[in-house]
C-alpha atoms as a PDB file:
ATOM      1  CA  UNK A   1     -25.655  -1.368  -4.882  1.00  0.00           C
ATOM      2  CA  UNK A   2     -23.745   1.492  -6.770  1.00  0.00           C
ATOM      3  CA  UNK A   3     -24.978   2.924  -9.705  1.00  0.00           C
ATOM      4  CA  UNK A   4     -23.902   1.757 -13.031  1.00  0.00           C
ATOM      5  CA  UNK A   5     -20.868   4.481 -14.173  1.00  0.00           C
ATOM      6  CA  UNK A   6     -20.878   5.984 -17.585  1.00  0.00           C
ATOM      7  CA  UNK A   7     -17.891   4.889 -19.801  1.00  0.00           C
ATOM      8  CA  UNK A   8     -16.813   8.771 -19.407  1.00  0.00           C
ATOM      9  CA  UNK A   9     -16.815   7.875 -15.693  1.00  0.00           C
ATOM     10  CA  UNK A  10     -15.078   4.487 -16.220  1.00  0.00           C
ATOM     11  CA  UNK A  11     -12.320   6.286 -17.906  1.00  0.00           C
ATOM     12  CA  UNK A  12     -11.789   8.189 -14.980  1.00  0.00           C
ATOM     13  CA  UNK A  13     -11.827   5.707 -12.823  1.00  0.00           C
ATOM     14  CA  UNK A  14      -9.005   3.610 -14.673  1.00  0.00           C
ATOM     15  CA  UNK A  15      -6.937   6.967 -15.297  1.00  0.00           C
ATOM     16  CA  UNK A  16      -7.094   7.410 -11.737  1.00  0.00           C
ATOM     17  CA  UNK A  17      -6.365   3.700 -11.071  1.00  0.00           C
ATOM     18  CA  UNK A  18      -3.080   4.466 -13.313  1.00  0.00           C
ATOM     19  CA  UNK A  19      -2.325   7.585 -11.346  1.00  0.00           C
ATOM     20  CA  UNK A  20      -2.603   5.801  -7.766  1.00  0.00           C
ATOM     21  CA  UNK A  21      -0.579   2.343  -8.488  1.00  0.00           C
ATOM     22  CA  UNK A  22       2.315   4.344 -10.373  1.00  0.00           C
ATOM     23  CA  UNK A  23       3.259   6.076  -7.290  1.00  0.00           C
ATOM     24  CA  UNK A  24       4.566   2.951  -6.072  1.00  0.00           C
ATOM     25  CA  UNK A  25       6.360   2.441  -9.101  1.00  0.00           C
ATOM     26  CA  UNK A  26       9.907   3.545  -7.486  1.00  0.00           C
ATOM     27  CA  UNK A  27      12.959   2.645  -8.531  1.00  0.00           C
ATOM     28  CA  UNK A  28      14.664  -0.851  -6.477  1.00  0.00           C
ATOM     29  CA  UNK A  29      18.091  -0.594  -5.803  1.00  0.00           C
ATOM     30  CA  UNK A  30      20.751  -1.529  -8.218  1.00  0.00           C
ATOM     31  CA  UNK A  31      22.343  -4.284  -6.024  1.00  0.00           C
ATOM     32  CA  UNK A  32      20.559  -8.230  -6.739  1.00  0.00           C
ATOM     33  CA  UNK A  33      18.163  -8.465  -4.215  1.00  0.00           C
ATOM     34  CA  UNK A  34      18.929 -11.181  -1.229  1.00  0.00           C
ATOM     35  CA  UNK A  35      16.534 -13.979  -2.452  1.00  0.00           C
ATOM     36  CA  UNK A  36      14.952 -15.291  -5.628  1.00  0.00           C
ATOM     37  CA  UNK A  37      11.673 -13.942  -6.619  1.00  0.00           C
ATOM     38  CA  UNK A  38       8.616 -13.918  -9.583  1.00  0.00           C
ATOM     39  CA  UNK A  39       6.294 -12.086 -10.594  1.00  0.00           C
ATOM     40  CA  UNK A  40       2.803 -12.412 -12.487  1.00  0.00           C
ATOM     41  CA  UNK A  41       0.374 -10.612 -13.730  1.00  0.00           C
ATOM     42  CA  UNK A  42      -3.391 -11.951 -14.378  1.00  0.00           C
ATOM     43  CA  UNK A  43      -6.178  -9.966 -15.392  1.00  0.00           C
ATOM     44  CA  UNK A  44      -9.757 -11.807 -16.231  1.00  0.00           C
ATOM     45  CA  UNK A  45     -12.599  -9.853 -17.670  1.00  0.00           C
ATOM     46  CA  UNK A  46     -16.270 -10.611 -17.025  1.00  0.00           C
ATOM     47  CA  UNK A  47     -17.002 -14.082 -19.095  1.00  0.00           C
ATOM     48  CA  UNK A  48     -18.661 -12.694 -22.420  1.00  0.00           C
ATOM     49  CA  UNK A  49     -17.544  -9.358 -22.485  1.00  0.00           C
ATOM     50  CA  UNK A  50     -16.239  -8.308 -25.484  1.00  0.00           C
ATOM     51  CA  UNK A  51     -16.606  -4.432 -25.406  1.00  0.00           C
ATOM     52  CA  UNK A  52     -14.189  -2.339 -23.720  1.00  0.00           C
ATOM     53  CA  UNK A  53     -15.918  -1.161 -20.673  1.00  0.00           C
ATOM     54  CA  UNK A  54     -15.674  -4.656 -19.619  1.00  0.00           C
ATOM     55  CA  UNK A  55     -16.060  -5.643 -15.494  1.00  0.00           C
ATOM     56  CA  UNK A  56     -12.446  -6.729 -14.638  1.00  0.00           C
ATOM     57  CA  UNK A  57      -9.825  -8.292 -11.931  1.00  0.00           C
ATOM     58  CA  UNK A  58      -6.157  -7.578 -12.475  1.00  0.00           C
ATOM     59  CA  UNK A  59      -3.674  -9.784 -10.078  1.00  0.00           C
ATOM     60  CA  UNK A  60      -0.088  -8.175  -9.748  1.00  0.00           C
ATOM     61  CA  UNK A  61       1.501 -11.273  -7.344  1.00  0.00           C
ATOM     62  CA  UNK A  62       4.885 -11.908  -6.599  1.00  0.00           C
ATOM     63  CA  UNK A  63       5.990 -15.780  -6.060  1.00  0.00           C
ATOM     64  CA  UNK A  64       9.359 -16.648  -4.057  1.00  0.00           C
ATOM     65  CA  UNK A  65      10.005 -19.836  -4.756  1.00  0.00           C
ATOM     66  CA  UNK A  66      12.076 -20.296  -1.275  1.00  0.00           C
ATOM     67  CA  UNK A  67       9.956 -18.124   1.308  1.00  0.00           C
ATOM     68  CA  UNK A  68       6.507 -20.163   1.292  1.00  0.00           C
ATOM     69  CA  UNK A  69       6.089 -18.336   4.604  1.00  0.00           C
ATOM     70  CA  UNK A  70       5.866 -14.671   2.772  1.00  0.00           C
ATOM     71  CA  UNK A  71       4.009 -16.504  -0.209  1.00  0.00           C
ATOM     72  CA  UNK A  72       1.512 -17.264   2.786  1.00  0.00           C
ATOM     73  CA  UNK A  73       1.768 -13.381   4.116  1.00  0.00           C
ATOM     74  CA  UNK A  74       1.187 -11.694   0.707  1.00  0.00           C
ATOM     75  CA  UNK A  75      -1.334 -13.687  -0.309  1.00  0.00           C
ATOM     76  CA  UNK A  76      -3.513 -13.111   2.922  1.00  0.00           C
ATOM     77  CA  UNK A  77      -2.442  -9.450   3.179  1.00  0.00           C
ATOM     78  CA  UNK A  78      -3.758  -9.013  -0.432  1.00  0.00           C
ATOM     79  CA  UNK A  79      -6.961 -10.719   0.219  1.00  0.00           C
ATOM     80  CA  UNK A  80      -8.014  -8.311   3.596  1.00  0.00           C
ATOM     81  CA  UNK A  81      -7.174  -5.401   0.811  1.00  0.00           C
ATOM     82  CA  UNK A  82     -10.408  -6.474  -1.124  1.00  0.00           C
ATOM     83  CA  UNK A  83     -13.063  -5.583   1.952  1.00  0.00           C
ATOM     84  CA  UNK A  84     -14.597  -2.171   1.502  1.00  0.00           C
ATOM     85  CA  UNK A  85     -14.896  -2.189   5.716  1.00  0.00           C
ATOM     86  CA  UNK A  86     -12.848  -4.231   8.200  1.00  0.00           C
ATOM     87  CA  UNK A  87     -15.895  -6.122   9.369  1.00  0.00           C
ATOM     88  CA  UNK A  88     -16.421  -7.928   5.918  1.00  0.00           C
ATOM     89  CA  UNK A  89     -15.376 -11.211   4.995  1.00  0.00           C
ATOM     90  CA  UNK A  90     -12.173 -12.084   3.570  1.00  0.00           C
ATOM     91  CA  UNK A  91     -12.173 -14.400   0.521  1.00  0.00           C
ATOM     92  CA  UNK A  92     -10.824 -17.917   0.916  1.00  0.00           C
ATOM     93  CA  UNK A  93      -8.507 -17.532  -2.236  1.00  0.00           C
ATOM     94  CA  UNK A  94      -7.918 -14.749  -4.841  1.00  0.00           C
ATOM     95  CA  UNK A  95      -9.264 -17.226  -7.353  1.00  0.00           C
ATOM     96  CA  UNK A  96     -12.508 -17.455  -5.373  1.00  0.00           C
ATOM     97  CA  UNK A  97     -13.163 -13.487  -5.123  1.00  0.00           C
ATOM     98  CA  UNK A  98     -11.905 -13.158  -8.615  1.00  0.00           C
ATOM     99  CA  UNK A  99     -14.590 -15.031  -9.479  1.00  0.00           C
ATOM    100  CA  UNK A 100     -17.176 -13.479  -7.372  1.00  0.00           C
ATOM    101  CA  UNK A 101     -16.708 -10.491  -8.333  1.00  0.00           C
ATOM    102  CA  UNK A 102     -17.003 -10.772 -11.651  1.00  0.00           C
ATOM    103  CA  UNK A 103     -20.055 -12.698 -11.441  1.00  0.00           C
ATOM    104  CA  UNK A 104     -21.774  -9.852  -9.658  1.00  0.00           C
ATOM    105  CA  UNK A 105     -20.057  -7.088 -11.176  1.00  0.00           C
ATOM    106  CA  UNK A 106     -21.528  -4.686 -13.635  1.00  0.00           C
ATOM    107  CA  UNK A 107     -19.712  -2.770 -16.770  1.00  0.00           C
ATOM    108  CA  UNK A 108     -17.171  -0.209 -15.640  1.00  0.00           C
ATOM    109  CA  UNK A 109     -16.204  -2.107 -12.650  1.00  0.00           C
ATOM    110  CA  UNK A 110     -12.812  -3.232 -11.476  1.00  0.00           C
ATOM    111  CA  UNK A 111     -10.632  -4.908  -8.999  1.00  0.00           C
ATOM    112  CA  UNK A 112      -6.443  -3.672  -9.115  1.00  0.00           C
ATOM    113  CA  UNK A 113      -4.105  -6.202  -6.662  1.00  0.00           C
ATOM    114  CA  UNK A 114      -0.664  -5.414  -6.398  1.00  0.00           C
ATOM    115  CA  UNK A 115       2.225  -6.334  -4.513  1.00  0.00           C
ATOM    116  CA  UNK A 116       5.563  -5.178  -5.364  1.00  0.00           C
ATOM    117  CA  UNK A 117       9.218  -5.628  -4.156  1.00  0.00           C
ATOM    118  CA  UNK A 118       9.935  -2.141  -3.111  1.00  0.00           C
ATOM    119  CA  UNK A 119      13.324  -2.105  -1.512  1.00  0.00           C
ATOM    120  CA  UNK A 120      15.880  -4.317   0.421  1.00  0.00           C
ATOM    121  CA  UNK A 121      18.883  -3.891   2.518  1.00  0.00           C
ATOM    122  CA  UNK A 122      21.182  -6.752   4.662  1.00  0.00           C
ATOM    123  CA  UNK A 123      18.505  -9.237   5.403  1.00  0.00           C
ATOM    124  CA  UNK A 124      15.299  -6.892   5.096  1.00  0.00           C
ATOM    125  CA  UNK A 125      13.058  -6.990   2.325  1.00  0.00           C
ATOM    126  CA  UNK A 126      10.411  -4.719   1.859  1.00  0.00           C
ATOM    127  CA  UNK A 127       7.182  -5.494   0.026  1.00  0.00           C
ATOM    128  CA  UNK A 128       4.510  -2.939  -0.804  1.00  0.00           C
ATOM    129  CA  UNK A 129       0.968  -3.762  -1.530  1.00  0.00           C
ATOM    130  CA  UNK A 130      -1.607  -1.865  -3.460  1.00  0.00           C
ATOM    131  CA  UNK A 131      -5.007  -2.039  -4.168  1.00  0.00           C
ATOM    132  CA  UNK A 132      -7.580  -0.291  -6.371  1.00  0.00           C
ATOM    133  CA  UNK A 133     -11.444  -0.905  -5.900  1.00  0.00           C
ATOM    134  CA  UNK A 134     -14.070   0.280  -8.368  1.00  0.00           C
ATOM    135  CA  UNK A 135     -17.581  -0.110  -8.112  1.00  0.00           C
ATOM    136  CA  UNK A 136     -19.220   3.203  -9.199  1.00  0.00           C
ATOM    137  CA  UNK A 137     -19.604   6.263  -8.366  1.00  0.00           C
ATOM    138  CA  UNK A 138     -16.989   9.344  -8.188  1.00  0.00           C
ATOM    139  CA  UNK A 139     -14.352   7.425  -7.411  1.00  0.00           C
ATOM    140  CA  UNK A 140     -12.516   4.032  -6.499  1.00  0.00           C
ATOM    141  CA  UNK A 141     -11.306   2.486  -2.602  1.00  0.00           C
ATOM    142  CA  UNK A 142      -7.575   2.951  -2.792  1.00  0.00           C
ATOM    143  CA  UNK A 143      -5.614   0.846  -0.202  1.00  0.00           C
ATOM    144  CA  UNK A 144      -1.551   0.563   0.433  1.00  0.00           C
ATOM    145  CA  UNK A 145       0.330  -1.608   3.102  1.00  0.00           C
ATOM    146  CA  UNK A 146       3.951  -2.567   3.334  1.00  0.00           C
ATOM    147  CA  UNK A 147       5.644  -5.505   4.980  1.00  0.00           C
ATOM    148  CA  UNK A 148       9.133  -5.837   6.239  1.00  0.00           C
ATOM    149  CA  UNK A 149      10.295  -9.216   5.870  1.00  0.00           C
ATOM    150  CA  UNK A 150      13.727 -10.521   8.346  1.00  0.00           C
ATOM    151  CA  UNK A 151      14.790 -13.046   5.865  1.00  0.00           C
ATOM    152  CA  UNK A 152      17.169 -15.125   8.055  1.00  0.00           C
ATOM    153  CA  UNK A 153      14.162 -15.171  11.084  1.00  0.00           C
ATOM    154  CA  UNK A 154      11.599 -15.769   8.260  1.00  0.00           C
ATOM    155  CA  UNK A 155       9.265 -13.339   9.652  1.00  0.00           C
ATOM    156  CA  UNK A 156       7.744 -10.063   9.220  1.00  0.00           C
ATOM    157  CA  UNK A 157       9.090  -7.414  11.610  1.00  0.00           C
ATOM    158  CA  UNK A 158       6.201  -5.233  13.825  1.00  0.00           C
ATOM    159  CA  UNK A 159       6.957  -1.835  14.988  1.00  0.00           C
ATOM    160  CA  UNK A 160       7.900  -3.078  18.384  1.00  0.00           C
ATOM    161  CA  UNK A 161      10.513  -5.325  16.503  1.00  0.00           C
ATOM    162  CA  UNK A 162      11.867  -2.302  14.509  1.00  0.00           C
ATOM    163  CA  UNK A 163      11.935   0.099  17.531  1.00  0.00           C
ATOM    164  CA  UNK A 164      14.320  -0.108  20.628  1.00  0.00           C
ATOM    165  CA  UNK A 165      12.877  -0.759  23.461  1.00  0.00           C
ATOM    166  CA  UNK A 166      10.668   2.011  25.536  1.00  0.00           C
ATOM    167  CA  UNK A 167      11.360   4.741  22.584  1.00  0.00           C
ATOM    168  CA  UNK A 168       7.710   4.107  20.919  1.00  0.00           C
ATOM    169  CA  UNK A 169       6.713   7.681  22.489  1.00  0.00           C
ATOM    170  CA  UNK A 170      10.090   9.385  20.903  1.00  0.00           C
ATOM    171  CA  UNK A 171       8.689   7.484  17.227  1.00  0.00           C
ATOM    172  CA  UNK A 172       5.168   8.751  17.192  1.00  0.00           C
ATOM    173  CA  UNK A 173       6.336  12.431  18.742  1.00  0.00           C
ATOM    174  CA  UNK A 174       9.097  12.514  15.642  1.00  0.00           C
ATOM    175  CA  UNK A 175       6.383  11.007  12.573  1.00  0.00           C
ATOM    176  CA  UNK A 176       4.162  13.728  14.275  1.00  0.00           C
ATOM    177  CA  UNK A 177       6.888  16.517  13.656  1.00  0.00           C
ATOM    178  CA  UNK A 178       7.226  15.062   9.997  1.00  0.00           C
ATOM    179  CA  UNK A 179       3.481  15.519   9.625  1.00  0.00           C
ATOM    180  CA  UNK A 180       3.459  19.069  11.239  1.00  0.00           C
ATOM    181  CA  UNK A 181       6.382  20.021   8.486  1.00  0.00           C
ATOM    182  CA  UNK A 182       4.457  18.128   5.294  1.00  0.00           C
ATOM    183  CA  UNK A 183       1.345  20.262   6.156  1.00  0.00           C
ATOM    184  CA  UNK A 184       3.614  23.292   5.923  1.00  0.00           C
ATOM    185  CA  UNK A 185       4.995  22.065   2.815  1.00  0.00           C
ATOM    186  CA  UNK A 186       1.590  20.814   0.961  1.00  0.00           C
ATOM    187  CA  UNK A 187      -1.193  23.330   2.456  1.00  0.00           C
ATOM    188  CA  UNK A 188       0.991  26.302   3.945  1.00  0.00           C
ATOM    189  CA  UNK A 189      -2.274  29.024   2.601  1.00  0.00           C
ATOM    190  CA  UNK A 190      -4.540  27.066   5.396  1.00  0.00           C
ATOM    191  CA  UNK A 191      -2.197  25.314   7.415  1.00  0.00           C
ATOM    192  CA  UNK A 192      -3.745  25.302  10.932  1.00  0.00           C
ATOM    193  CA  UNK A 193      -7.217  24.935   9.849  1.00  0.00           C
ATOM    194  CA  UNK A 194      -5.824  22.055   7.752  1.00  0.00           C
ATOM    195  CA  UNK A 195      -4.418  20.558  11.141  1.00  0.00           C
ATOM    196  CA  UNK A 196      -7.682  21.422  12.954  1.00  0.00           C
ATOM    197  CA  UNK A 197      -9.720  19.343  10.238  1.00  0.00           C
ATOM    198  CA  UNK A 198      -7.456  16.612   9.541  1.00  0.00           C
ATOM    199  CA  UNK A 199      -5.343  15.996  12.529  1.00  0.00           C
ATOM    200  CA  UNK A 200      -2.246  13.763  13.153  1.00  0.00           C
ATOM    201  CA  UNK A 201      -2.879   9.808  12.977  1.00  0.00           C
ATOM    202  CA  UNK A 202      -0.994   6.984  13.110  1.00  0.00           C
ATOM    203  CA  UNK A 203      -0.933   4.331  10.814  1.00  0.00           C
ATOM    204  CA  UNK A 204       0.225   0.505  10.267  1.00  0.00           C
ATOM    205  CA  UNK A 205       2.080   1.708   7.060  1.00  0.00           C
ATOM    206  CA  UNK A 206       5.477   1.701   7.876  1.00  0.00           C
ATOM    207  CA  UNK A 207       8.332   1.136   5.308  1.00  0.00           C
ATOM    208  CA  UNK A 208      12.175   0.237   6.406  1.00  0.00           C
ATOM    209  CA  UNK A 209      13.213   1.823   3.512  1.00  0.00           C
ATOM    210  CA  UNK A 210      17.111   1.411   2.645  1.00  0.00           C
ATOM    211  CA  UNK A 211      17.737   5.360   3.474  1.00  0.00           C
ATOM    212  CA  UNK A 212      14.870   6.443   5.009  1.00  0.00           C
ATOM    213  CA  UNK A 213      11.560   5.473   7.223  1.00  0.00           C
ATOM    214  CA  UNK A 214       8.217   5.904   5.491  1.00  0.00           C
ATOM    215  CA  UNK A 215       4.609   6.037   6.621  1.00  0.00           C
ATOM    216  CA  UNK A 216       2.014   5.781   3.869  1.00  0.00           C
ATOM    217  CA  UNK A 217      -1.249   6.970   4.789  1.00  0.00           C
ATOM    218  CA  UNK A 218      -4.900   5.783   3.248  1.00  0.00           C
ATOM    219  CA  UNK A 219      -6.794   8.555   1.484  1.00  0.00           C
ATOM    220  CA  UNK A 220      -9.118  10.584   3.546  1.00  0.00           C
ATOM    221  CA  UNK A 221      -7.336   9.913   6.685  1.00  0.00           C
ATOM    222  CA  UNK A 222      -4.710  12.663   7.367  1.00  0.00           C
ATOM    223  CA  UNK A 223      -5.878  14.758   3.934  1.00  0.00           C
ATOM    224  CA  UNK A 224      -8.894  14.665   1.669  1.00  0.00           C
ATOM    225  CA  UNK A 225      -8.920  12.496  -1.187  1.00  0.00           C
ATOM    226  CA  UNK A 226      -7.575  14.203  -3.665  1.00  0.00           C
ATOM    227  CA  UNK A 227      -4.594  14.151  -1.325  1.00  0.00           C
ATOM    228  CA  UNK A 228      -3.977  10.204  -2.613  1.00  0.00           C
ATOM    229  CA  UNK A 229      -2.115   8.927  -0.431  1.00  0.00           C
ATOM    230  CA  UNK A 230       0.587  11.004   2.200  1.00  0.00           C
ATOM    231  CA  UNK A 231       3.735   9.961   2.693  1.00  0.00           C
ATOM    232  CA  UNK A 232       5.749  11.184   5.925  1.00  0.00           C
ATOM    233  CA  UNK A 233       9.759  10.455   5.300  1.00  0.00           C
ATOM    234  CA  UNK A 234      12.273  10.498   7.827  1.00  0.00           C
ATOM    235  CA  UNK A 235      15.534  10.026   7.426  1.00  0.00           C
ATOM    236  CA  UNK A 236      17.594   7.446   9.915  1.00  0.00           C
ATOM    237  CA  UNK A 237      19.739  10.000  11.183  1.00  0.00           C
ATOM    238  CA  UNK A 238      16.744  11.877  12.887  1.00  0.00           C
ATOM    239  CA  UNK A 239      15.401   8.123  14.307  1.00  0.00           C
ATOM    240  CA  UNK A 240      18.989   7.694  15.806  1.00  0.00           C
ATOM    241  CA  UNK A 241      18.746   5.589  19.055  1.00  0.00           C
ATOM    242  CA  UNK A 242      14.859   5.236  17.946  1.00  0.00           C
ATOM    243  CA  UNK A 243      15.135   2.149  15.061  1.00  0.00           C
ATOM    244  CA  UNK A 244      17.016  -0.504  15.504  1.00  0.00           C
ATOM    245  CA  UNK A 245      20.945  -0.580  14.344  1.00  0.00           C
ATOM    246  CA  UNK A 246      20.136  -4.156  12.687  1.00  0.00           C
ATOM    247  CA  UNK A 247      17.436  -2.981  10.782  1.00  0.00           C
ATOM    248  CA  UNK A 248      18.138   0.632   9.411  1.00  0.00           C
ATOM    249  CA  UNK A 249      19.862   1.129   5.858  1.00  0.00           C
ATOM    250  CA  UNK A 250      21.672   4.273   5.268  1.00  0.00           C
ATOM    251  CA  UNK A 251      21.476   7.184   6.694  1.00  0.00           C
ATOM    252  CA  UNK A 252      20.955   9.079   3.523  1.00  0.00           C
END
């Protein structure tokens, strides 16, 4: 079990927590997006706290009322975002780890949830997800995730739905040149020790953005922590023959 945290160390934690969600704050285009959506926002302390280093879940959710089938996807993509390993359980409902967690939780602690409309272009709709967990100790488990949503198919597009087919290679060898030029950018004093300690990855992360590709990274995997989390963007005019005509935005 982790130590209790101070309320200095609590304070930290939420600053942090501020720090790490905002990045996904971006701006959404200025044209209505394609379909009808809600959001709401639900944060329960520990029953009987009054102070205000109070144990607490906060639930960012998004609700469309004519795409049950990426209700469904959020929802269960949101739960796997509150295991600390991939072998752990997920929760049956939010409600129901909302609830245990709390009961078990000590002062300082916290659970953030978010998901987020992020961007959309023709018929794709891009969600982000976020997650912040607390439970003591230096610092929190960040987490991020994206889904692309094909409105019309009413499904979520996979990288081998995004790609054409037999240029997977070509995508990982042109993300890998992206990740060669942000370590040149971001740690050019140390750069091939850098690469030497904290090589290229891939990830699941990938955003159809309207004028760009992006691949978010979880802390700690390409950089250290303090890193948060890298972002590797590529423009469609350098993924040209690579993504799929149908699903690339701009070229900007």
């Amino acid at each position: 079990m982790p130590s209790r945290p101070s309320r200095n160390l609590a304070g930290t934690a939420v600053l942090a927590i501020i720090t790490l969600l905002s990045a996904c704050q971006s701006l959404t285009p200025e044209d209505p997006p394609p379909v009808e959506f809600r959001r709401s926002l639900v944060e329960k302390k520990k029953d009987g706290c009054q102070d205000d280093n109070c144990a607490l879940v906060n639930l960012d959710l998004l609700q469309f009322p004519t795409e049950p089938a990426l209700d469904r996807l959020i929802d269960e993509r949101l739960r796997s975002m509150t295991r600390y390993a991939p072998e752990d359980p997920i929760p049956a409902t939010l409600t129901v780890y909302q609830n245990g967690f709390l009961t078990s939780a000590e002062p300082g602690w916290g659970s953030w949830l978010q998901a987020k409309v992020r961007d959309w272009h023709g018929q794709v709709l891009v969600i982000e997800l976020s997650s912040y967990l607390f439970e003591g100790g230096a610092h929190g488990h960040p987490g991020r995730g994206f889904i692309n949503y094909q409105l019309e198919q009413n499904r979520e597009l996979k990288l081998q739905d995004m790609l054409v087919p037999g240029t997977e290679g070509k995508f990982w060898r042109i993300v890998q040149q992206a990740h060669r030029e942000w370590v040149r950018k971001n740690h050019a004093d140390q750069a091939l020790t850098f690469l030497e300690t904290w090589p290229f990855q891939r990830t699941l992360n990938i955003a159809l953005l309207r004028n760009h590709v992006q691949l978010k990274y979880d802390v700690a995997t390409i950089a250290p922590y303090a890193d948060g989390h890298p972002e590797l963007n590529i423009p469609y005019a350098k993924l040209e023959g690579v993504i799929r005509s149908e699903y690339r935005g701009g070229d900007g």
